[in-house]
PDB file of N, CA and C in Angstrom:
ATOM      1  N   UNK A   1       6.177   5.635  -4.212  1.00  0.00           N
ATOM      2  CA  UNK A   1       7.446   5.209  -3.659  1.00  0.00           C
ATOM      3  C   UNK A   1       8.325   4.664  -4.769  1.00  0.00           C
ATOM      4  N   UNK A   2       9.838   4.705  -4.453  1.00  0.00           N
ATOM      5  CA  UNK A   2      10.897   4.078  -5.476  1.00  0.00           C
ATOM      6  C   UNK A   2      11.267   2.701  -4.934  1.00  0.00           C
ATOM      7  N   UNK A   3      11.348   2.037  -6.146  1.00  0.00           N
ATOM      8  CA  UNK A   3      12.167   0.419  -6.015  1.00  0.00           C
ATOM      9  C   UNK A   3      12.923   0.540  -7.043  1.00  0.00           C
ATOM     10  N   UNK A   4      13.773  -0.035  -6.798  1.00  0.00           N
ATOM     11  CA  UNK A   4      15.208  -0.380  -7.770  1.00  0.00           C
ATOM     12  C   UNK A   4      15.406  -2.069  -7.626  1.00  0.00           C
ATOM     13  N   UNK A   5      15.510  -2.372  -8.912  1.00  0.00           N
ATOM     14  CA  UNK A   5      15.289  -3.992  -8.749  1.00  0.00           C
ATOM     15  C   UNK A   5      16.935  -3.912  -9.486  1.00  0.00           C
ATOM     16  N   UNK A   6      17.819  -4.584  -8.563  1.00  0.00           N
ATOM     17  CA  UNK A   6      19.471  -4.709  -9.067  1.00  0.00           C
ATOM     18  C   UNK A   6      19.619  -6.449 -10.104  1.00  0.00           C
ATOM     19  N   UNK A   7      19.558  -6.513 -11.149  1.00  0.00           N
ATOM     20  CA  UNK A   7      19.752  -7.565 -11.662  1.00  0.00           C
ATOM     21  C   UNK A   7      20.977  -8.079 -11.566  1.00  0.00           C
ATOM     22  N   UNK A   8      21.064  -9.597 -12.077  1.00  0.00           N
ATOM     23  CA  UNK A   8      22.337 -10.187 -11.606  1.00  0.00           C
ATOM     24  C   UNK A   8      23.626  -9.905 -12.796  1.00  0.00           C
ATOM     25  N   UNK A   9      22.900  -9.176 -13.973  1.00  0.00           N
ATOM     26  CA  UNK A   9      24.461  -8.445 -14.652  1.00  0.00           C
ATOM     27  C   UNK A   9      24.518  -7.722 -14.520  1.00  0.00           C
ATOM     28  N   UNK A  10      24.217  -6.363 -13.401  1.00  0.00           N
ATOM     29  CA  UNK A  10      24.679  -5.413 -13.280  1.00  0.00           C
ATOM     30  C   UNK A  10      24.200  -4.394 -13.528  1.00  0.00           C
ATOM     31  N   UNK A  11      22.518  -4.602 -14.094  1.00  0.00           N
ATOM     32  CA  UNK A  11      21.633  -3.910 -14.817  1.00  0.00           C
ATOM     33  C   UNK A  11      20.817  -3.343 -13.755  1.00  0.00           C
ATOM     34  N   UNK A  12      20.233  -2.346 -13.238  1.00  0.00           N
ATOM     35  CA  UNK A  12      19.353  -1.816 -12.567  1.00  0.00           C
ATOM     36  C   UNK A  12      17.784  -1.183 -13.283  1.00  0.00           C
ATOM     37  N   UNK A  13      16.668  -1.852 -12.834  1.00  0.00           N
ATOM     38  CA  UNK A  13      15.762  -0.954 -13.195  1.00  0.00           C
ATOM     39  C   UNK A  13      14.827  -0.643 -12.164  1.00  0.00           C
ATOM     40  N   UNK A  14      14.559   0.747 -11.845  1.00  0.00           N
ATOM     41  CA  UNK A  14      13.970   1.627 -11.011  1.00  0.00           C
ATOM     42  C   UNK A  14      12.602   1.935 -11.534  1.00  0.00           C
ATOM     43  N   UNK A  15      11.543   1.846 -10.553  1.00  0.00           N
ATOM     44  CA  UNK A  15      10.470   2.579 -10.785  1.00  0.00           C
ATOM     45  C   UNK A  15       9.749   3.153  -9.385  1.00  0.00           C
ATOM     46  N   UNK A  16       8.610   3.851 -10.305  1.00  0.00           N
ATOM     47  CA  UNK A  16       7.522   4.397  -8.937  1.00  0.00           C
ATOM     48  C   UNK A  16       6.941   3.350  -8.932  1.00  0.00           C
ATOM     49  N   UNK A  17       6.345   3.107  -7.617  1.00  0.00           N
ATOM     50  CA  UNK A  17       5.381   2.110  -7.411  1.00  0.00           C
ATOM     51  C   UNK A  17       4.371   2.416  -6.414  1.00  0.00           C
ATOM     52  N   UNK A  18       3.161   2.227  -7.195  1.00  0.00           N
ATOM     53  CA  UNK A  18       2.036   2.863  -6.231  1.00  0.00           C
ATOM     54  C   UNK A  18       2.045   1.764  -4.547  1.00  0.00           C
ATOM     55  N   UNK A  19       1.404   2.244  -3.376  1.00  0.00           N
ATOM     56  CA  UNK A  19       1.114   2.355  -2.337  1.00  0.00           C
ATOM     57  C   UNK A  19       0.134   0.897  -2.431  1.00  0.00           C
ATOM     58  N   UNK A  20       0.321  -0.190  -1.691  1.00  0.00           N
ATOM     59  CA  UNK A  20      -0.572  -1.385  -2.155  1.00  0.00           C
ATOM     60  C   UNK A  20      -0.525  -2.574  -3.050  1.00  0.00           C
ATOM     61  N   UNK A  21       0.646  -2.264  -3.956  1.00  0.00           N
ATOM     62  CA  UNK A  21       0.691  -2.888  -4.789  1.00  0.00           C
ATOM     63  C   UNK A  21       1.928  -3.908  -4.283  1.00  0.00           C
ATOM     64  N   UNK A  22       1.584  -5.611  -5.028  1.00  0.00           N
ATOM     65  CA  UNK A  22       3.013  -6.132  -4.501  1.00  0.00           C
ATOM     66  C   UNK A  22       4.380  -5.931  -5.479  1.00  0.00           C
ATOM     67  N   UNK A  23       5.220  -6.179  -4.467  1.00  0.00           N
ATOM     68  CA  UNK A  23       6.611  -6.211  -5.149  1.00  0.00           C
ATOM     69  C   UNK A  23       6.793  -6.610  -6.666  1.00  0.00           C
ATOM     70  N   UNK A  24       5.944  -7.893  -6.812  1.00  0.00           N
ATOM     71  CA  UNK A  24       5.506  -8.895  -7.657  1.00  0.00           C
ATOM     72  C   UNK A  24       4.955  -8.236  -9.081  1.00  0.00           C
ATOM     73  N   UNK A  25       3.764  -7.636  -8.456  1.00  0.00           N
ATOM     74  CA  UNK A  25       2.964  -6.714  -9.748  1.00  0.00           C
ATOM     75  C   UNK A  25       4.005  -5.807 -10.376  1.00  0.00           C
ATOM     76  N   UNK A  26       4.396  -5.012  -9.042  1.00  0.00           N
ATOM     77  CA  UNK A  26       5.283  -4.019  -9.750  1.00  0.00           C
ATOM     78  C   UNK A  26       6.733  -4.004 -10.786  1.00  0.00           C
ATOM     79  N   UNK A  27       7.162  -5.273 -10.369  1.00  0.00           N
ATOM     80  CA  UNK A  27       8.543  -5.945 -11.228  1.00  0.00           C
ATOM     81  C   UNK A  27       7.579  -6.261 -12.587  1.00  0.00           C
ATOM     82  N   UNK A  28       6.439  -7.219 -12.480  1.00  0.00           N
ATOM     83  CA  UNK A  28       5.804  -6.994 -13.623  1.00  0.00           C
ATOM     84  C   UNK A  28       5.604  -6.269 -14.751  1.00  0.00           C
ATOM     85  N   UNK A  29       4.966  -4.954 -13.836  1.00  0.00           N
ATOM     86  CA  UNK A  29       4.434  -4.310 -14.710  1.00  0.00           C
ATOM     87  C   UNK A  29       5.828  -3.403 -15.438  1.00  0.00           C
ATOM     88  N   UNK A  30       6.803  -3.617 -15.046  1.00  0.00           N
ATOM     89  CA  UNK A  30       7.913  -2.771 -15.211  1.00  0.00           C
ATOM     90  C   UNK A  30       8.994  -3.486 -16.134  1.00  0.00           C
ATOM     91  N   UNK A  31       8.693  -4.795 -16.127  1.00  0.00           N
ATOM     92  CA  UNK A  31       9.141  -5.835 -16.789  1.00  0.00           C
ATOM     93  C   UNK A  31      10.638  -5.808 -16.893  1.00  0.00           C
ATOM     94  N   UNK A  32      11.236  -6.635 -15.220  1.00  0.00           N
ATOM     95  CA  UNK A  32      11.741  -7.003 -14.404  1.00  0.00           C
ATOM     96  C   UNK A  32      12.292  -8.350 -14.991  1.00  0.00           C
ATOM     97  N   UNK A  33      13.503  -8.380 -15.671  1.00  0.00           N
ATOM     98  CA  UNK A  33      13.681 -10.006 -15.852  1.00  0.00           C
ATOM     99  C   UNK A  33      14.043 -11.124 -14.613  1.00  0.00           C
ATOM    100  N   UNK A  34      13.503 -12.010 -14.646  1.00  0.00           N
ATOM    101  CA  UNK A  34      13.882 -12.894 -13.353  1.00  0.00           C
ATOM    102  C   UNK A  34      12.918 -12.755 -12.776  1.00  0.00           C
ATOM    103  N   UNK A  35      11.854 -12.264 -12.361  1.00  0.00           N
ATOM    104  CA  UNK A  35      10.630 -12.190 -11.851  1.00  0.00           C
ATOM    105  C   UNK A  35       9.110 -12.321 -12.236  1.00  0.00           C
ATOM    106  N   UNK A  36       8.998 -13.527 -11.871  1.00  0.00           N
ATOM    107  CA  UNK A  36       8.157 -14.054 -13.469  1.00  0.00           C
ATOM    108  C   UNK A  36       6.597 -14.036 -12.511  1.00  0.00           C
ATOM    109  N   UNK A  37       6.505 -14.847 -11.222  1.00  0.00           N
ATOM    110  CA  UNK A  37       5.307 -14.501 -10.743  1.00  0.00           C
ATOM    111  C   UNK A  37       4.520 -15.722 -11.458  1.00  0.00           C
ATOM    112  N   UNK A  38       4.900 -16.539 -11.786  1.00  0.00           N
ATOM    113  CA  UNK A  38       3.513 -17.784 -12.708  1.00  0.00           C
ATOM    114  C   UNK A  38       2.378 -17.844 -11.880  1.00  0.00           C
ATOM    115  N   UNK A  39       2.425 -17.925 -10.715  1.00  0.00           N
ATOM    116  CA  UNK A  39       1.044 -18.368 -10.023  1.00  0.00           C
ATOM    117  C   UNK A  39       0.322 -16.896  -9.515  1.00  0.00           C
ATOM    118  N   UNK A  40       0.602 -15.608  -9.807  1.00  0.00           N
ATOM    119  CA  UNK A  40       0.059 -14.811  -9.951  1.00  0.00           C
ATOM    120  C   UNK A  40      -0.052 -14.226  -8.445  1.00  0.00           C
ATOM    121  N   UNK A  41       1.006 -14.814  -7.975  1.00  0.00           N
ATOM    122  CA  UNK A  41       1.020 -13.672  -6.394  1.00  0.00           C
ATOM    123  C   UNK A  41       0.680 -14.782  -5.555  1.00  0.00           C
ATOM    124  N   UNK A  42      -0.439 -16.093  -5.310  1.00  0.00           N
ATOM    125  CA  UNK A  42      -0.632 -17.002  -4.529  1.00  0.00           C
ATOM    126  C   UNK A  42       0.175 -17.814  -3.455  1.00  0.00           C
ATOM    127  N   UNK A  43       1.138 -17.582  -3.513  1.00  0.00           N
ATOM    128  CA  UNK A  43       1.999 -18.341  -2.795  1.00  0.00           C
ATOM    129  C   UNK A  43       2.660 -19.755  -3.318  1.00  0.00           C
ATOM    130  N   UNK A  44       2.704 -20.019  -4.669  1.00  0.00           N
ATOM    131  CA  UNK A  44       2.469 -21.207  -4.999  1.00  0.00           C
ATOM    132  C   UNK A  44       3.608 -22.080  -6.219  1.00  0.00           C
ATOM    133  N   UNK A  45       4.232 -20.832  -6.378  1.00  0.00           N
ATOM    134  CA  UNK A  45       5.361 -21.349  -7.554  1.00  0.00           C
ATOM    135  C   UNK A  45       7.441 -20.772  -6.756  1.00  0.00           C
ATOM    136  N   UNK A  46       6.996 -19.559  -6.349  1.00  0.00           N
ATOM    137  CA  UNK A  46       8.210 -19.376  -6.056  1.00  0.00           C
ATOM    138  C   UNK A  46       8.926 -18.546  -6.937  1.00  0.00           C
ATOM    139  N   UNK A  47       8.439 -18.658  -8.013  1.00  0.00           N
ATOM    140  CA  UNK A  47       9.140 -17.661  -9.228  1.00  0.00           C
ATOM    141  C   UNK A  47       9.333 -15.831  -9.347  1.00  0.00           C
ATOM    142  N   UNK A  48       8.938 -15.707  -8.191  1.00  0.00           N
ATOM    143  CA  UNK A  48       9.216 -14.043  -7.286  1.00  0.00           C
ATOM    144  C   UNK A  48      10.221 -14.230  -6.763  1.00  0.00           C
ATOM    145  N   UNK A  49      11.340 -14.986  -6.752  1.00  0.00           N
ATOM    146  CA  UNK A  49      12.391 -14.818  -5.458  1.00  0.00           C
ATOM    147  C   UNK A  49      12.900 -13.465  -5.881  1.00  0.00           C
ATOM    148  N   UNK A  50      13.650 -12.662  -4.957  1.00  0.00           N
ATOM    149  CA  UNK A  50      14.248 -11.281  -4.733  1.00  0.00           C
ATOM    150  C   UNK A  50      15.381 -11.494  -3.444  1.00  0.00           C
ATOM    151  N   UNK A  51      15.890 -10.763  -3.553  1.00  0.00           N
ATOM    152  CA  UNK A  51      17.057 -10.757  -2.204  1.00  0.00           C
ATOM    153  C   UNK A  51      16.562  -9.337  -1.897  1.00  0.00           C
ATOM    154  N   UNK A  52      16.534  -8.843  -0.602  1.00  0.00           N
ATOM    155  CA  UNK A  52      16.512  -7.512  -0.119  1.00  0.00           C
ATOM    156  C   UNK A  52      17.744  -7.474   0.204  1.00  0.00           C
ATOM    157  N   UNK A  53      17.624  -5.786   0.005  1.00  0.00           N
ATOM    158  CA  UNK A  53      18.995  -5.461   0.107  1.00  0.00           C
ATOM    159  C   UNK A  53      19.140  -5.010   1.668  1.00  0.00           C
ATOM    160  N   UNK A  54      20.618  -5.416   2.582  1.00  0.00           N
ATOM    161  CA  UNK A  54      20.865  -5.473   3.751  1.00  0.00           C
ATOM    162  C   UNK A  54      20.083  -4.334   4.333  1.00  0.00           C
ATOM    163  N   UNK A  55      20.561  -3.080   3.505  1.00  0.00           N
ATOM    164  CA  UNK A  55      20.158  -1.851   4.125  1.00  0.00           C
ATOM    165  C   UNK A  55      17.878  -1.664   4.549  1.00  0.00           C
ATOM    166  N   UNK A  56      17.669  -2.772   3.965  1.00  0.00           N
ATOM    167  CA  UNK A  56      15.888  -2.717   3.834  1.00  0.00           C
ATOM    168  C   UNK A  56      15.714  -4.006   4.339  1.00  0.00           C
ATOM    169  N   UNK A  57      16.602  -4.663   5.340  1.00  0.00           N
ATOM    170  CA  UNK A  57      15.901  -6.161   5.365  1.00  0.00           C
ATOM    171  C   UNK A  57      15.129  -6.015   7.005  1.00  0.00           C
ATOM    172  N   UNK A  58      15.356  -5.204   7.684  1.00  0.00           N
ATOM    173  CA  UNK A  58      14.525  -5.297   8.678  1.00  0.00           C
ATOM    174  C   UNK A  58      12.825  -4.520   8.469  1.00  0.00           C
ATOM    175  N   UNK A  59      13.060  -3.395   7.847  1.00  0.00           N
ATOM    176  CA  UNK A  59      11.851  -2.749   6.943  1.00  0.00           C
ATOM    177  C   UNK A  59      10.661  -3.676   6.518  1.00  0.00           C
ATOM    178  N   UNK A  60      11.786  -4.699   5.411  1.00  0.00           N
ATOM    179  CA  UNK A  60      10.714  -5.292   4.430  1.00  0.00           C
ATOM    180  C   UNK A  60      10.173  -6.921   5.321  1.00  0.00           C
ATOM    181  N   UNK A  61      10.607  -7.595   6.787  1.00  0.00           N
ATOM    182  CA  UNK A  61      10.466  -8.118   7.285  1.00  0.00           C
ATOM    183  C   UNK A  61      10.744  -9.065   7.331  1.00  0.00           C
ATOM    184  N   UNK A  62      10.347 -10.098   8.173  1.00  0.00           N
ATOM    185  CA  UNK A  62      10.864 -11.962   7.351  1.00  0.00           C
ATOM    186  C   UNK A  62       9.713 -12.596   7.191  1.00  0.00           C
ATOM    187  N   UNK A  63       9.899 -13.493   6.422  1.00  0.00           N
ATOM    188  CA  UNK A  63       8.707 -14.110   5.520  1.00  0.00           C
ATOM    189  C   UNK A  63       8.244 -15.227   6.497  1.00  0.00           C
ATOM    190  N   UNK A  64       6.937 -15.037   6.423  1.00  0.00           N
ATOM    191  CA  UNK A  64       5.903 -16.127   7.264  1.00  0.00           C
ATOM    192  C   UNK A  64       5.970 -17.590   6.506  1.00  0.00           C
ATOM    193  N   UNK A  65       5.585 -18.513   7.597  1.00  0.00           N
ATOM    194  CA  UNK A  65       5.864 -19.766   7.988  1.00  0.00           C
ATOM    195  C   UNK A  65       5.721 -20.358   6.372  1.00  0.00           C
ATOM    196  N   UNK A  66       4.489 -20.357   5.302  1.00  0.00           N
ATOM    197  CA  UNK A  66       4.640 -20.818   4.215  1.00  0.00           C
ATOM    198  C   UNK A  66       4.974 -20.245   2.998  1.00  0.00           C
ATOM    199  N   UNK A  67       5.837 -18.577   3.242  1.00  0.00           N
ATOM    200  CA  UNK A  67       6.680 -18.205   2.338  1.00  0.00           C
ATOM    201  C   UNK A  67       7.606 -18.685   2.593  1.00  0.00           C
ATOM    202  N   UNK A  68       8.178 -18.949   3.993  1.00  0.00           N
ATOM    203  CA  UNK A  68       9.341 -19.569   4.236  1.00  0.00           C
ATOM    204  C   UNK A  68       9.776 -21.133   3.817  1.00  0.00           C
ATOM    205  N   UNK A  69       8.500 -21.771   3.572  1.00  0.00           N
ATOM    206  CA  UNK A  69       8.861 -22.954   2.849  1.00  0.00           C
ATOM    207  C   UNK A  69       9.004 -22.660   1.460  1.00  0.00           C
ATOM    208  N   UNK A  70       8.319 -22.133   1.035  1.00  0.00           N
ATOM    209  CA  UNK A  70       8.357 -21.662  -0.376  1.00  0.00           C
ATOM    210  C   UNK A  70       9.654 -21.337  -0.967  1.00  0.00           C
ATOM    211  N   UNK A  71      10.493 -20.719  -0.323  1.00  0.00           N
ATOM    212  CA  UNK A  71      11.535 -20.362  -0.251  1.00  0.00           C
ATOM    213  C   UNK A  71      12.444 -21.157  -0.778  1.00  0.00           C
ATOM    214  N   UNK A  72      12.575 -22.295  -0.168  1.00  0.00           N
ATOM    215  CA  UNK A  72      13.427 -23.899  -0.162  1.00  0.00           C
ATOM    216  C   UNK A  72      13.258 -24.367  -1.629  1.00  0.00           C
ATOM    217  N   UNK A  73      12.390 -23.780  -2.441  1.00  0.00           N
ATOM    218  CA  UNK A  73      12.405 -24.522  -4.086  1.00  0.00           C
ATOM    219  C   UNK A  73      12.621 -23.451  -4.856  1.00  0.00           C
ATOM    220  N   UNK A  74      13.163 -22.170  -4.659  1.00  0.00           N
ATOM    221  CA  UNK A  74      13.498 -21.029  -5.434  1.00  0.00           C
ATOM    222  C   UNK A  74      14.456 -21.792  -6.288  1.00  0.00           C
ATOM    223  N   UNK A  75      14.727 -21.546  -7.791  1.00  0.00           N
ATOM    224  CA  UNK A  75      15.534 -21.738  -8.802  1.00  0.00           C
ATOM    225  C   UNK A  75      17.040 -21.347  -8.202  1.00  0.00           C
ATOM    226  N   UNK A  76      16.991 -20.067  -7.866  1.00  0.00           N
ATOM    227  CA  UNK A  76      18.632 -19.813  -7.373  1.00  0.00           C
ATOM    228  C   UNK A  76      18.213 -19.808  -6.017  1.00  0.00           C
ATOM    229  N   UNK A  77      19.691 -20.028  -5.308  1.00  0.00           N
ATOM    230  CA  UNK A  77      20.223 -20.470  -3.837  1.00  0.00           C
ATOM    231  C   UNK A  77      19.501 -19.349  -3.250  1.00  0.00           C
ATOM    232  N   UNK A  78      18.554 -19.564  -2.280  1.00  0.00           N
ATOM    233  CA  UNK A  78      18.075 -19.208  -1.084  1.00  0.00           C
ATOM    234  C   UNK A  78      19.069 -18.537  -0.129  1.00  0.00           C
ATOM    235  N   UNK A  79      19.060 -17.154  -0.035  1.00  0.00           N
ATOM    236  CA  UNK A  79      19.741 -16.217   1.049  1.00  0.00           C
ATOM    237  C   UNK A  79      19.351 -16.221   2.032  1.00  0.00           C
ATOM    238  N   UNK A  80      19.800 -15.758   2.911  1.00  0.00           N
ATOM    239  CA  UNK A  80      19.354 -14.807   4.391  1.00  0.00           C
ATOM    240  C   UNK A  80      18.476 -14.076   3.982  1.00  0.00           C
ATOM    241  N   UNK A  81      18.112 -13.103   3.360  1.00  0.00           N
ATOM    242  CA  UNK A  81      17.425 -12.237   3.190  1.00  0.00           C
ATOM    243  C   UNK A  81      16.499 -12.805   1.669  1.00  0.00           C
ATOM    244  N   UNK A  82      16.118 -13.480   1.285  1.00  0.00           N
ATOM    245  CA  UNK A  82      15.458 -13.777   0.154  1.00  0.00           C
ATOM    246  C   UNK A  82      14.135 -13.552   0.929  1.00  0.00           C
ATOM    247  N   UNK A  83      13.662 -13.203  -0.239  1.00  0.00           N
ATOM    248  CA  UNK A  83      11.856 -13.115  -0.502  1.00  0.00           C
ATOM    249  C   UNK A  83      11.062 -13.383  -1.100  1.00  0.00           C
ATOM    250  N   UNK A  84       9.661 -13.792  -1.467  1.00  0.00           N
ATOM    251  CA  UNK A  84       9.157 -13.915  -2.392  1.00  0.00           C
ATOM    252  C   UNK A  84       8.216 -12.698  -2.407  1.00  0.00           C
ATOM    253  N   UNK A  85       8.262 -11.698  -3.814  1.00  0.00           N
ATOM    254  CA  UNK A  85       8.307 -10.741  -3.876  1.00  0.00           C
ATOM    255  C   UNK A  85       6.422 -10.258  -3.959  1.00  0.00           C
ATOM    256  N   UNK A  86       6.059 -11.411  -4.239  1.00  0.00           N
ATOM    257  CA  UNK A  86       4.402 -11.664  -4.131  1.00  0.00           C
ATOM    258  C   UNK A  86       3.997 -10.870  -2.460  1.00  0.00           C
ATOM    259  N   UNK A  87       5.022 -11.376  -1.646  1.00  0.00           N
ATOM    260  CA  UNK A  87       4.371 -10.829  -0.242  1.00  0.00           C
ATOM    261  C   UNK A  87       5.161  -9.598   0.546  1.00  0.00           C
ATOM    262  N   UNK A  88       6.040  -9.128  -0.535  1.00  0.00           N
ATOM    263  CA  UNK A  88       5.944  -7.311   0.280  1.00  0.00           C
ATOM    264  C   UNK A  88       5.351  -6.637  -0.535  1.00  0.00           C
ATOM    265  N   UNK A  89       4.423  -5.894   0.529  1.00  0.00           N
ATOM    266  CA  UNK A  89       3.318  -4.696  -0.088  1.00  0.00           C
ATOM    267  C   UNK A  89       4.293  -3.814  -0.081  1.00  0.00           C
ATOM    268  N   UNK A  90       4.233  -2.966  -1.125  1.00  0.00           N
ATOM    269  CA  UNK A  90       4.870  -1.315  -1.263  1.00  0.00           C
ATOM    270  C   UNK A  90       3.876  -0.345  -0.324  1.00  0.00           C
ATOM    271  N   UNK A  91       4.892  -0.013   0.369  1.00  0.00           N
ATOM    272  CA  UNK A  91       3.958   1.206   1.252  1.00  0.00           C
ATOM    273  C   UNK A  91       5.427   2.487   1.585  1.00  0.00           C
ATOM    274  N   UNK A  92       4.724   3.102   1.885  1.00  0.00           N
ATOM    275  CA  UNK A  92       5.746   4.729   2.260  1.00  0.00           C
ATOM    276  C   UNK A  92       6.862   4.379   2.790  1.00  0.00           C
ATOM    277  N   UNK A  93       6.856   3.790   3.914  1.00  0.00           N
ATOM    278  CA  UNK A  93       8.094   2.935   4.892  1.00  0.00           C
ATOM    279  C   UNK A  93       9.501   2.872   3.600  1.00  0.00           C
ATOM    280  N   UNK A  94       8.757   2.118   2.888  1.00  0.00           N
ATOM    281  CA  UNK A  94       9.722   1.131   1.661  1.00  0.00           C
ATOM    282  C   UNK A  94      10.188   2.015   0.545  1.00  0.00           C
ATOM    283  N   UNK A  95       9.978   3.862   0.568  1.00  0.00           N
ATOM    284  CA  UNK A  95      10.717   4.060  -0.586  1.00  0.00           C
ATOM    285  C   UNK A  95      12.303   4.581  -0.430  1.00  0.00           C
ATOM    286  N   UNK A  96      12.447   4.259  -1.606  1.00  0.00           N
ATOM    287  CA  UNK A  96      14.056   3.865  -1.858  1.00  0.00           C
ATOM    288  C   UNK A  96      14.220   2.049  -1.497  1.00  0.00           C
ATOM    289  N   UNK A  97      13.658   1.577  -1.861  1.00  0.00           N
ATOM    290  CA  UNK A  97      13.842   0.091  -1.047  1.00  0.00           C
ATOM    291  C   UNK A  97      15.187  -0.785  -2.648  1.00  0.00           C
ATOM    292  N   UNK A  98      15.752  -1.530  -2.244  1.00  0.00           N
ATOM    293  CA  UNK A  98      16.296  -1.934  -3.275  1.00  0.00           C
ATOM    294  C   UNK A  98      16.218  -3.567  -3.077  1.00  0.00           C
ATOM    295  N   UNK A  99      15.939  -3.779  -4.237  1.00  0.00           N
ATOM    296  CA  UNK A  99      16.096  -5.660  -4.298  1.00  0.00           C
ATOM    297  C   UNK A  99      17.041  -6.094  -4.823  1.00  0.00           C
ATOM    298  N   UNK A 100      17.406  -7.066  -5.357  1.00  0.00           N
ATOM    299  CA  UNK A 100      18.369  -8.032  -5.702  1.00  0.00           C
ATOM    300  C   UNK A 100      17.524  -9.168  -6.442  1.00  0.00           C
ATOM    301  N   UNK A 101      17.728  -9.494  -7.645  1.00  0.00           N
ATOM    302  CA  UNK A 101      17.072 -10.411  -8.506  1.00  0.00           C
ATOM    303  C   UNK A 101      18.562 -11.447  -8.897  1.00  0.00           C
ATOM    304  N   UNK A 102      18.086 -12.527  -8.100  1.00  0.00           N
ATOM    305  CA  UNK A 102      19.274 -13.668  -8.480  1.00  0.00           C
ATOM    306  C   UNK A 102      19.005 -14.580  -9.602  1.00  0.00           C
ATOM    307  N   UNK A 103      20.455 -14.425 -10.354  1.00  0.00           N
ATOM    308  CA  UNK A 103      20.549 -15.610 -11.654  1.00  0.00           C
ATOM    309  C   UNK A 103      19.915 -16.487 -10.827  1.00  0.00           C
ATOM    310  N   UNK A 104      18.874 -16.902 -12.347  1.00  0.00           N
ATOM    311  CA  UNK A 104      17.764 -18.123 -11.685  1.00  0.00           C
ATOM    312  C   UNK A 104      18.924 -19.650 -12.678  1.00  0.00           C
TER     313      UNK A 104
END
């Protein structure tokens, strides 16, 4: 599947991303600025925030009760649609999915 991670100058970087893998790994491994992941996917730092983009926000879902707190200490302002990118799995549903990486 494709993700396109939209950075906040205007920069886009796109990749394949295997089936299973999180949002998280994959900005990683693709080396995604703004998506740093410190606690390694756990739920525990916040440093995955992402915005989904309008067109994928019912797709990629809303974030459960302690991503949703998690949420509240993101570096940049907390959207409607923010995520922490640790907890969407890439699956078939999601290609073409696009994110939004906010100035932290």
């Amino acid at each position: 599947m494709r993700v396109t991670w939209k950075l906040a100058d205007g920069r886009e970087i796109a990749a394949e991303v295997a089936p299973g893998l999180s949002l998280m790994e994959a900005a990683q491994a693709n080396n995604v600025p703004g998506v740093i992941g410190e606690c390694g996917g756990c739920l525990s730092c916040a440093t995955c925030h992402v915005v989904v983009d309008p067109a994928w926000a019912e797709r990629t879902g809303v974030p459960g009760e302690f991503e949703d707190a998690m949420l509240d200490i993101t570096a940049a302002e907390r959207q409607p649609r923010s995520r922490l990118s640790c907890q969407i799995e890439a699956h078939h549903d999601l290609d073409g999915l696009v994110l939004h990486v906010p100035e932290a």
